[in-house]
N, C-alpha and C. Protein backbone atom coordinates (compact mmCIF):
# COMPACT_ATOMS: atom_id res chain seq x y z
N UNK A 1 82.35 265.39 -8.56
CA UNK A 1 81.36 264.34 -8.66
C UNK A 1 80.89 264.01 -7.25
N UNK A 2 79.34 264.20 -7.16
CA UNK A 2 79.19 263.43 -5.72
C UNK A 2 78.05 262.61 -5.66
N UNK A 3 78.20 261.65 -4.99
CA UNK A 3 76.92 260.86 -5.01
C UNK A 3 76.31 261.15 -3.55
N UNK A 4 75.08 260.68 -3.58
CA UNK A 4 74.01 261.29 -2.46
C UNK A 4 74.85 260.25 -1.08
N UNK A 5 74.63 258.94 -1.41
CA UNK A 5 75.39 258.13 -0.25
C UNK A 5 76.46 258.63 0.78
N UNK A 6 77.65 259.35 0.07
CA UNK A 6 78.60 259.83 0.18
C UNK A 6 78.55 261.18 0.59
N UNK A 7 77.82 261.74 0.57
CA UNK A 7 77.48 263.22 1.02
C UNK A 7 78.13 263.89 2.29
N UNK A 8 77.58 262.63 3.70
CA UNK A 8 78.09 262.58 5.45
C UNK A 8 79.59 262.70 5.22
N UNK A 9 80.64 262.20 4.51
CA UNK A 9 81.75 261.67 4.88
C UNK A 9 82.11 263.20 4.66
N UNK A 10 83.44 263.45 5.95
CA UNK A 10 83.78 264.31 6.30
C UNK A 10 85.60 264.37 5.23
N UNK A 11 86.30 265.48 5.75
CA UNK A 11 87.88 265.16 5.49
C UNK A 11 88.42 264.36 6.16
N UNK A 12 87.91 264.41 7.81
CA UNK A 12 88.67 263.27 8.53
C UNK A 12 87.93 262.01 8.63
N UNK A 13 87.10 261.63 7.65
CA UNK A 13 86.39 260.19 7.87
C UNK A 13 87.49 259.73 6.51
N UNK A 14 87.49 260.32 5.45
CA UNK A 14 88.45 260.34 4.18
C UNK A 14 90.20 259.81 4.89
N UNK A 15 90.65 260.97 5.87
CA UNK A 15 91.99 260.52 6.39
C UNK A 15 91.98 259.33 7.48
N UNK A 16 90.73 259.12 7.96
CA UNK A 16 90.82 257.78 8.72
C UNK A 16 90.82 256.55 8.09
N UNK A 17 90.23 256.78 6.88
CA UNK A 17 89.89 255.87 5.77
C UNK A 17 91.52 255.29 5.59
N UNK A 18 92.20 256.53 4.96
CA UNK A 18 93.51 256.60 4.27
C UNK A 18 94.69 255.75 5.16
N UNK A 19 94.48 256.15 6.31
CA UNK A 19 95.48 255.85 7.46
C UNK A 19 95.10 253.96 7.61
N UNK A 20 93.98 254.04 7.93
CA UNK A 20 93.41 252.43 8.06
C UNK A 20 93.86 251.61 7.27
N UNK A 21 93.32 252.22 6.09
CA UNK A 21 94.22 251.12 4.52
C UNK A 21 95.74 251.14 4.46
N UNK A 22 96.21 252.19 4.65
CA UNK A 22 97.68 252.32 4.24
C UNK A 22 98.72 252.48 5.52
N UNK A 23 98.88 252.61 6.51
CA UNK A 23 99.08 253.15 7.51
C UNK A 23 99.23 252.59 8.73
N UNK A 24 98.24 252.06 9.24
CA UNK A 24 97.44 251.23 10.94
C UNK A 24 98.14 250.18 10.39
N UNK A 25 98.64 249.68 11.87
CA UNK A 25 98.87 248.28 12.01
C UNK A 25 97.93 247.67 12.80
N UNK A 26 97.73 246.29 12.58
CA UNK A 26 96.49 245.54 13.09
C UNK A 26 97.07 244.11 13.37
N UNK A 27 96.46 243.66 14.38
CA UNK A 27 96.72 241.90 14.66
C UNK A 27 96.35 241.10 13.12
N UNK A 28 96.90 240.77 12.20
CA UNK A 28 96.26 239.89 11.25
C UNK A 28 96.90 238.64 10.71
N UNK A 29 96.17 237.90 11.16
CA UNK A 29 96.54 236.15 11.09
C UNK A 29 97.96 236.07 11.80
N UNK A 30 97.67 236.54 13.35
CA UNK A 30 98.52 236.37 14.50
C UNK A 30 100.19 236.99 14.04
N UNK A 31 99.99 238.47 13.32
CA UNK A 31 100.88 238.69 13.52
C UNK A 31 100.92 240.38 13.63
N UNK A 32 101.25 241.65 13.87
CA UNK A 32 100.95 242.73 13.72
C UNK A 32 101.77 243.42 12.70
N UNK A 33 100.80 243.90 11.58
CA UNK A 33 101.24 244.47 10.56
C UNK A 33 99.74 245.14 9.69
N UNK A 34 100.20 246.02 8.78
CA UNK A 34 99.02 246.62 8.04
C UNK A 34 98.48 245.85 6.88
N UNK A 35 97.46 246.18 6.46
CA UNK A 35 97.43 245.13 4.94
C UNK A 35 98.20 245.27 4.08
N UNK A 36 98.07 244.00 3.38
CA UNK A 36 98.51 243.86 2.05
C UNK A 36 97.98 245.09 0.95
N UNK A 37 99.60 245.58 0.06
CA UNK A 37 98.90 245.82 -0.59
C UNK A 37 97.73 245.82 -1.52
N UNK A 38 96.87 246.48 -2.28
CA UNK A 38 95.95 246.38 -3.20
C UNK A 38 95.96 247.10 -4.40
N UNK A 39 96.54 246.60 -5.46
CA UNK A 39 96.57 247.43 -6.75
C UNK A 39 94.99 247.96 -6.90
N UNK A 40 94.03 247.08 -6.61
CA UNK A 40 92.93 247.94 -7.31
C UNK A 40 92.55 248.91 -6.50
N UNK A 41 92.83 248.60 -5.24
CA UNK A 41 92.92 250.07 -3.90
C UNK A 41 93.39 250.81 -4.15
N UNK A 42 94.67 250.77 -4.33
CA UNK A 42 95.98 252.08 -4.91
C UNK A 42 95.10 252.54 -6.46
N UNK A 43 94.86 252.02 -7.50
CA UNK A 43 94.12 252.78 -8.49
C UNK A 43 92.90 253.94 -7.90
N UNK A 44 92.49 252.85 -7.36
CA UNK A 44 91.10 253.66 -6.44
C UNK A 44 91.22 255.43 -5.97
N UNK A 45 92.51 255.29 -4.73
CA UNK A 45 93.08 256.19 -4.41
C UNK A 45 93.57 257.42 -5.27
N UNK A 46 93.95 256.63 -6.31
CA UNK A 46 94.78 257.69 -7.51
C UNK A 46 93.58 258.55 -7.86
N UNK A 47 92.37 257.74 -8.62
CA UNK A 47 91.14 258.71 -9.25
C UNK A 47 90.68 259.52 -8.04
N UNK A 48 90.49 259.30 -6.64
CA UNK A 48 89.92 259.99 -5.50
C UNK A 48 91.26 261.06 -5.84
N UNK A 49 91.96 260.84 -5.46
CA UNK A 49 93.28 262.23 -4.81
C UNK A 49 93.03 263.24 -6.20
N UNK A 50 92.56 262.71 -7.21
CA UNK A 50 92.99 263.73 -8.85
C UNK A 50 91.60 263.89 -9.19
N UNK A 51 90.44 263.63 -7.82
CA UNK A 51 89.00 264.18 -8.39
C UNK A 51 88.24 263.58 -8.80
N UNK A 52 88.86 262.53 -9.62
CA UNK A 52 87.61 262.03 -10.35
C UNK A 52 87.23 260.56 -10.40
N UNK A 53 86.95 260.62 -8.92
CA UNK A 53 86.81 259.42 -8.44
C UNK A 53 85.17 258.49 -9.48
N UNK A 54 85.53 257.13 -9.85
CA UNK A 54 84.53 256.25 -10.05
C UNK A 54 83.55 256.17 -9.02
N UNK A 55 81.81 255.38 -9.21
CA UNK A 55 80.96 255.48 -8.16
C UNK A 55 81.85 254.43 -7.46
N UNK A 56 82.01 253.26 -7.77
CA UNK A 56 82.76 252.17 -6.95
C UNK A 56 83.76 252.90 -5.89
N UNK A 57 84.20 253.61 -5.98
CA UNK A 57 85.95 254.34 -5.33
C UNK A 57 84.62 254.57 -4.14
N UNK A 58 83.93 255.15 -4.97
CA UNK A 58 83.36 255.90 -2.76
C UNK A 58 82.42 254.74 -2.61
N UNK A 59 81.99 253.97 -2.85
CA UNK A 59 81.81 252.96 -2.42
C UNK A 59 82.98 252.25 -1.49
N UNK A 60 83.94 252.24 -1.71
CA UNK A 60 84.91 251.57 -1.18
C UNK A 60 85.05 252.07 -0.01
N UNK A 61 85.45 253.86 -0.46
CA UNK A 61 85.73 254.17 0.87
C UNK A 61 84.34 254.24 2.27
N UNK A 62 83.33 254.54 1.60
CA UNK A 62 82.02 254.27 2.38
C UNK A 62 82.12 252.70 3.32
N UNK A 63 82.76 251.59 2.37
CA UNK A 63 83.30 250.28 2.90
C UNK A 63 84.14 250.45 4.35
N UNK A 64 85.32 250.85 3.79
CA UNK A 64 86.43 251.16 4.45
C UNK A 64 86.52 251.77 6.01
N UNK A 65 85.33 252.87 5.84
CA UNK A 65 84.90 253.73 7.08
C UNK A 65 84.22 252.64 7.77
N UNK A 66 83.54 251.86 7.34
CA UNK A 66 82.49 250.86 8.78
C UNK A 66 83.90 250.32 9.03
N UNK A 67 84.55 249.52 8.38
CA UNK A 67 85.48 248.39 8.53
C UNK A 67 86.31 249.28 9.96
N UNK A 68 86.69 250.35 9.61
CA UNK A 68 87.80 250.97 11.00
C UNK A 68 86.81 251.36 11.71
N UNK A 69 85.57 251.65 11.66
CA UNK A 69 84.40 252.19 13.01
C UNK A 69 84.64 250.13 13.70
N UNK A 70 84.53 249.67 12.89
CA UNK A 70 84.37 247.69 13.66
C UNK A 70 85.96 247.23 14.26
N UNK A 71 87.06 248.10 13.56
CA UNK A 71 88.42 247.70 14.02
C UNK A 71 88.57 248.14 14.93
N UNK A 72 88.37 249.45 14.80
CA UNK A 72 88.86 250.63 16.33
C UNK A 72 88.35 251.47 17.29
N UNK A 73 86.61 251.25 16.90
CA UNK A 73 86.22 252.04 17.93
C UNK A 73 85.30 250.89 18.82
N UNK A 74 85.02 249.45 18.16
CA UNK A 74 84.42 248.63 18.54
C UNK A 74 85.28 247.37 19.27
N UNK A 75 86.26 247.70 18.89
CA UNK A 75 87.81 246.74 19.00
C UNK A 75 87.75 245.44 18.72
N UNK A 76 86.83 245.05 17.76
CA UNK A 76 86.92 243.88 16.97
C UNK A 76 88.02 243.89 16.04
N UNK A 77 87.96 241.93 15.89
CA UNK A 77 89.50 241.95 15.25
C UNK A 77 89.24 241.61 13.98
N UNK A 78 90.14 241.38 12.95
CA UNK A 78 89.81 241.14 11.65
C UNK A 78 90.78 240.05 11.03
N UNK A 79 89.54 238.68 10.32
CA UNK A 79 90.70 237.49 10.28
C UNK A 79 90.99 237.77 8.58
N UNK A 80 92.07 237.56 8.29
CA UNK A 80 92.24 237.35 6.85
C UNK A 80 92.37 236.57 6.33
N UNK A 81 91.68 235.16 6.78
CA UNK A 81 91.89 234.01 6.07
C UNK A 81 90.84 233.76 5.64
């Protein structure tokens, strides 16, 4: 399945994605740690890894990719409150 939006994203925009959500630790609400989990993230993940990802899922990850281009290459911080 592919949608036109989604077309650019590479394998390693996908594993930067992966690492960011699950992985990276980050300053958040003054303390360093990764996010919270997300059941509807982790579902998300499941349909992407087995193919048959929903339009929403690459939406997300299309999300996901600005969010770490604004965390880590811009070195803005991110509040979670």
């Amino acid at each position: 399945m592919s949608y036109k939006e989604t077309k650019h994203l590479t394998k390693e925009d996908v594993i930067k994605v992966y690492e960011h959500i699950f992985t990276n630790k980050y300053e958040l609400n003054g303390r360093v740690t990764n996010f919270a989990p997300d059941f509807y993230m982790a579902v998300s993940w499941e349909r992407l890894s087995q193919g048959i990802p929903e339009y929403h899922d690459l939406i997300m990850v299309l999300h996901e990719r600005l969010e770490y281009e604004y965390m880590n290459v811009y070195k803005n911080d991110y509040n979670c409150t």
